[in-house]
C-alpha atoms as a PDB file:
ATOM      1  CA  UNK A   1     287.938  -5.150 184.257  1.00  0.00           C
ATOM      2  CA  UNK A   2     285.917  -3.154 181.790  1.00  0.00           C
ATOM      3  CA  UNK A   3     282.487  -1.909 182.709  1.00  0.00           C
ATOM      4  CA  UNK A   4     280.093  -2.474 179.656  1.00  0.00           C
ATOM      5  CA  UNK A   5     277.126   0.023 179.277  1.00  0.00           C
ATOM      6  CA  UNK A   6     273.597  -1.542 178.333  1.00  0.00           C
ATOM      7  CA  UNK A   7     272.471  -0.478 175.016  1.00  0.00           C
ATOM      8  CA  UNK A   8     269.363   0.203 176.835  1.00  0.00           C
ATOM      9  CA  UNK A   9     270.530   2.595 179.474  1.00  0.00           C
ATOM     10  CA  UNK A  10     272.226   4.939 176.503  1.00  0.00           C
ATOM     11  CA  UNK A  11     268.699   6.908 176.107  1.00  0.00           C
ATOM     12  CA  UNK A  12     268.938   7.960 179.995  1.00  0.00           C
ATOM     13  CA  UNK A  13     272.070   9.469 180.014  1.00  0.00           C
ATOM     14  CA  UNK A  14     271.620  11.307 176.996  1.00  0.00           C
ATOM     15  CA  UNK A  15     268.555  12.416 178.264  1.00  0.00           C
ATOM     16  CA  UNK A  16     270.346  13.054 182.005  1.00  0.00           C
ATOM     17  CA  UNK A  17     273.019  14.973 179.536  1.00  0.00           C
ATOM     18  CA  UNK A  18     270.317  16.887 177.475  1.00  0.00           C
ATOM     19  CA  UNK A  19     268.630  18.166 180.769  1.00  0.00           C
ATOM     20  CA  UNK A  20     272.278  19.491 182.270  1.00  0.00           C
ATOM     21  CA  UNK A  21     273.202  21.236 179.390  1.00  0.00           C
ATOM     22  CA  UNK A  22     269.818  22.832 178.997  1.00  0.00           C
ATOM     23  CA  UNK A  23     269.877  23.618 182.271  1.00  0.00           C
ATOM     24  CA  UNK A  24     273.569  25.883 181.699  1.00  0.00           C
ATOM     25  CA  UNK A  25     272.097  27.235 178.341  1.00  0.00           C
ATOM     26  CA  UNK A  26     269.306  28.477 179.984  1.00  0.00           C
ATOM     27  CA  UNK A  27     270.637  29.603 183.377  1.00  0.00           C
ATOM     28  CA  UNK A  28     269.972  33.585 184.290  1.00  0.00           C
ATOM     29  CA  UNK A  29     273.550  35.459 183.704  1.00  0.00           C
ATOM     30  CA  UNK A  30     273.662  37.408 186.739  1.00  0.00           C
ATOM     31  CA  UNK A  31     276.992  39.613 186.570  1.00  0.00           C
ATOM     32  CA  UNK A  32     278.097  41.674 183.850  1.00  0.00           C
ATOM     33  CA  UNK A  33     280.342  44.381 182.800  1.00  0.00           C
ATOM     34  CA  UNK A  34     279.590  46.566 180.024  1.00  0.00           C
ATOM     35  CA  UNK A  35     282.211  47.075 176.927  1.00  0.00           C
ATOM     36  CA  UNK A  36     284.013  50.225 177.171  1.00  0.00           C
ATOM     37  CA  UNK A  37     286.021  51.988 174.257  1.00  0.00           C
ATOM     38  CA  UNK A  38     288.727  54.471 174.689  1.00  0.00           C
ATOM     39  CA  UNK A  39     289.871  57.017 172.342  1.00  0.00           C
ATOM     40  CA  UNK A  40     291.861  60.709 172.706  1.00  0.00           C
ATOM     41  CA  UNK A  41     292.077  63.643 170.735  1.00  0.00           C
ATOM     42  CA  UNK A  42     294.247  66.430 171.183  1.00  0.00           C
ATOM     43  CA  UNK A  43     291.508  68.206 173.271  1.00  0.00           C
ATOM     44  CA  UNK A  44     289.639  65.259 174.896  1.00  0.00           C
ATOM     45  CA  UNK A  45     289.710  61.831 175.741  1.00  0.00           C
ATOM     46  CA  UNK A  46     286.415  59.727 175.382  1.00  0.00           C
ATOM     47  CA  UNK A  47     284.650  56.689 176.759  1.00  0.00           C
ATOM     48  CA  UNK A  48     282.008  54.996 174.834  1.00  0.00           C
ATOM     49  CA  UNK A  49     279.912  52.077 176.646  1.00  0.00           C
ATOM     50  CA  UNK A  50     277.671  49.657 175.184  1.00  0.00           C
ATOM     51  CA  UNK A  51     274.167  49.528 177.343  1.00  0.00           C
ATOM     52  CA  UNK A  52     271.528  48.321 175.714  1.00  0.00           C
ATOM     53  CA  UNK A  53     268.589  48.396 177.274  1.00  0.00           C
ATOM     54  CA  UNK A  54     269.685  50.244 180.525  1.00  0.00           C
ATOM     55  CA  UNK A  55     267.733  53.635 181.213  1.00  0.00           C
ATOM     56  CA  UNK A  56     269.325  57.172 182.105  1.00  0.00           C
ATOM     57  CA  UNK A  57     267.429  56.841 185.388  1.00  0.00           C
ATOM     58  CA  UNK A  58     269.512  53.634 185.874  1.00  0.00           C
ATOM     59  CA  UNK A  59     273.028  54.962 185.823  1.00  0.00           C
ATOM     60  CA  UNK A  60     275.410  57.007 188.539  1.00  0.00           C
ATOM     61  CA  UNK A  61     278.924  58.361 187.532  1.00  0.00           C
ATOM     62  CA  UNK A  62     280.673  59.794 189.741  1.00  0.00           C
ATOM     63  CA  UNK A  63     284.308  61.128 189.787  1.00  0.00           C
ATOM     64  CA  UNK A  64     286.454  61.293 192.960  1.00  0.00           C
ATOM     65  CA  UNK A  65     290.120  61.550 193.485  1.00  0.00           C
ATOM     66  CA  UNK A  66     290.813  60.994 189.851  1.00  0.00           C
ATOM     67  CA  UNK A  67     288.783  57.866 189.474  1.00  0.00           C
ATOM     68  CA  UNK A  68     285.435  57.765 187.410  1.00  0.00           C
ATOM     69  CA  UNK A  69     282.806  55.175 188.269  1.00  0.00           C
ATOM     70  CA  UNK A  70     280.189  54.238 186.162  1.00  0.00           C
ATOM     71  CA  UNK A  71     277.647  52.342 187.766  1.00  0.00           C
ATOM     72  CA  UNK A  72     273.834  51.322 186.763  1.00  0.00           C
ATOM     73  CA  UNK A  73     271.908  47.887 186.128  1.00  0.00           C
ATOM     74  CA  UNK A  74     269.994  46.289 183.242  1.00  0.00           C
ATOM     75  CA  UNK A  75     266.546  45.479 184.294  1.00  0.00           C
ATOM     76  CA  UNK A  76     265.210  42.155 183.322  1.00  0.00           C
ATOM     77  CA  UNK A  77     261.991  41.409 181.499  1.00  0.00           C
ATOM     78  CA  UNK A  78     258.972  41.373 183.272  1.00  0.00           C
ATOM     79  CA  UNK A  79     257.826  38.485 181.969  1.00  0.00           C
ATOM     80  CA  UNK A  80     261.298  36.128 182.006  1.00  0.00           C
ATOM     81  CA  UNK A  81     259.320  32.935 182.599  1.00  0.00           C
ATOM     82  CA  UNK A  82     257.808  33.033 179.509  1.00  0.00           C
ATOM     83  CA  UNK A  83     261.834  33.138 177.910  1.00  0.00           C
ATOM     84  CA  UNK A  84     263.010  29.529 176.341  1.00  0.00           C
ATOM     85  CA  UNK A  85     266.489  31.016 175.903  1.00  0.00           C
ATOM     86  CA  UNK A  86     268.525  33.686 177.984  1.00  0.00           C
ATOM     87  CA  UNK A  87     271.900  34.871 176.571  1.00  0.00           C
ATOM     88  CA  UNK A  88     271.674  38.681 177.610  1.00  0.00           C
ATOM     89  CA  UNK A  89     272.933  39.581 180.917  1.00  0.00           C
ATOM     90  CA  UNK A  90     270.616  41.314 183.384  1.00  0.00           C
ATOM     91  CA  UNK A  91     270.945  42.851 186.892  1.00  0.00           C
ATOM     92  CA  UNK A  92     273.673  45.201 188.391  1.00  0.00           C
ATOM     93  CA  UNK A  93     277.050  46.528 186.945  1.00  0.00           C
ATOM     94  CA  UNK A  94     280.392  48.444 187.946  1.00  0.00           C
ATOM     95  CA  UNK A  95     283.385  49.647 186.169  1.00  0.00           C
ATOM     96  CA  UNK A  96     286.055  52.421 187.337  1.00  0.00           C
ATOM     97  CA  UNK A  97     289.036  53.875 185.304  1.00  0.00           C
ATOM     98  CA  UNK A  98     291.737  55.988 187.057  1.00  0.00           C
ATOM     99  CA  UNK A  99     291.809  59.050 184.867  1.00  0.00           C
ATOM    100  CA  UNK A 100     294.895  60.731 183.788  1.00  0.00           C
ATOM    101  CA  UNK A 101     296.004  64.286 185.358  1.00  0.00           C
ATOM    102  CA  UNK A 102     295.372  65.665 182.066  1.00  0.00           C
ATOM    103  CA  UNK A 103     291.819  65.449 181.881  1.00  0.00           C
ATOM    104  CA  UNK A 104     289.462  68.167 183.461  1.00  0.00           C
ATOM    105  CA  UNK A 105     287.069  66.348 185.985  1.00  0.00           C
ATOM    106  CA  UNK A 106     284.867  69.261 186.152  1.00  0.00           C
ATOM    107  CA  UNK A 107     283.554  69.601 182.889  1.00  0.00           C
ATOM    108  CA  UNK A 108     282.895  65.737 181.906  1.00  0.00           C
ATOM    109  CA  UNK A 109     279.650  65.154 179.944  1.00  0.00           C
ATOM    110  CA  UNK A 110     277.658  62.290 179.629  1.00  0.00           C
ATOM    111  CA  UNK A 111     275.285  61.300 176.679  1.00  0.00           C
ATOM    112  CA  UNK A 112     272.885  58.813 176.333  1.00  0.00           C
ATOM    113  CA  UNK A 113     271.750  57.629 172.540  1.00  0.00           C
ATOM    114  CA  UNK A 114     270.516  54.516 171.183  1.00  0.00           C
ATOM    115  CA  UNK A 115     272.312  52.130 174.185  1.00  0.00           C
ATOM    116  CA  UNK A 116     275.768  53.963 173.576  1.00  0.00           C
ATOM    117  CA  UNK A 117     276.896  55.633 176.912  1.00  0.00           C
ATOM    118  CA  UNK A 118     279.637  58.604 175.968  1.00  0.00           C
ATOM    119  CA  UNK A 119     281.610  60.315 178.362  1.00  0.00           C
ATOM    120  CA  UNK A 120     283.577  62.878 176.999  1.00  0.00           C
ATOM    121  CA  UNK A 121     286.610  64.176 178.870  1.00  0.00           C
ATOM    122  CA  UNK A 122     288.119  67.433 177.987  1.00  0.00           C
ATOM    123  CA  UNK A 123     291.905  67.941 178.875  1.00  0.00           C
ATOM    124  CA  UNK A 124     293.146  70.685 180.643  1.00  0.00           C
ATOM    125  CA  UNK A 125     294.327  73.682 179.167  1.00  0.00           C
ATOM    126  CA  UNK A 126     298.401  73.341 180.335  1.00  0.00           C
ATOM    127  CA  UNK A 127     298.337  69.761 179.438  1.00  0.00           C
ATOM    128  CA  UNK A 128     297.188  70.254 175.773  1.00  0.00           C
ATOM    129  CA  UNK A 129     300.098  70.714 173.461  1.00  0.00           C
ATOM    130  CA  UNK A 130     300.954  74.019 172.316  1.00  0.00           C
ATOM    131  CA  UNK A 131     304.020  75.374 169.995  1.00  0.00           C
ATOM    132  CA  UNK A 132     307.124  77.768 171.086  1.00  0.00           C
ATOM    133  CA  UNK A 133     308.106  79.716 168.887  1.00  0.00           C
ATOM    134  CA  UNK A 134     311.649  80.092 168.153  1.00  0.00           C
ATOM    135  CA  UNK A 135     313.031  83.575 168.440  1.00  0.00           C
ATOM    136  CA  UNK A 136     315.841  85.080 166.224  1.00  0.00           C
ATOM    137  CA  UNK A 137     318.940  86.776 168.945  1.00  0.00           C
END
């Protein structure tokens, strides 16, 4: 037996439907990675991170036994009550990468500039390619 649905009671659940899926739309994002690219050169490999909004005094990377870790977290705006809409993620954030032998731990630098994170990794000297030279017998 079918189940009709008063015309009448059609406004509640769209309304009961309208306050759910304002309710996801607006819900705080909470965890979040930032977007990393990769590249290599001959001489160095570099990571690039998107982090908007995230301060110097807000990050920590640290390398040990060949893995780098880049932590930090995106502080939210003082005054997020007053948001209608929140689609940018705020709060705490972790990513590692297992770096190759070839790159020299010691002498990583990190840069800062407009939200871009770069880490630049130079190789080490042996594993950087280098040409024999054939000699006539």
């Amino acid at each position: 037996m079918t189940t009709l649905v008063s015309w009448k009671s059609l406004p509640e659940i769209h309304h009961g439907l309208d306050q759910l899926l304002q309710a996801a739309w607006n819900a705080p994002v909470t965890e979040w990675s930032p977007r990393a690219d990769i590249f290599e050169t001959e001489s160095e490999l570099k990571l690039e991170f998107d982090l908007p909004g995230v301060a110097q005094n807000e990050l920590e990377i640290v390398v040990e036994k060949g893995v780098l870790s880049l932590r930090g977290e995106r502080k939210a705006p003082s005054n997020m009550d007053q948001y209608l809409r929140v689609e940018r993620a705020y709060g705490p954030f972790s990513r590692k990468f297992t770096l190759p032998e070839s790159v020299d731990a010691d002498h990583i630098t990190a840069q800062l500039n407009q939200g871009v994170l770069v880490l630049t990794m130079p190789k080490r000297e042996e594993s950087k390619p280098r040409q024999i030279q054939v000699q006539a017998s």
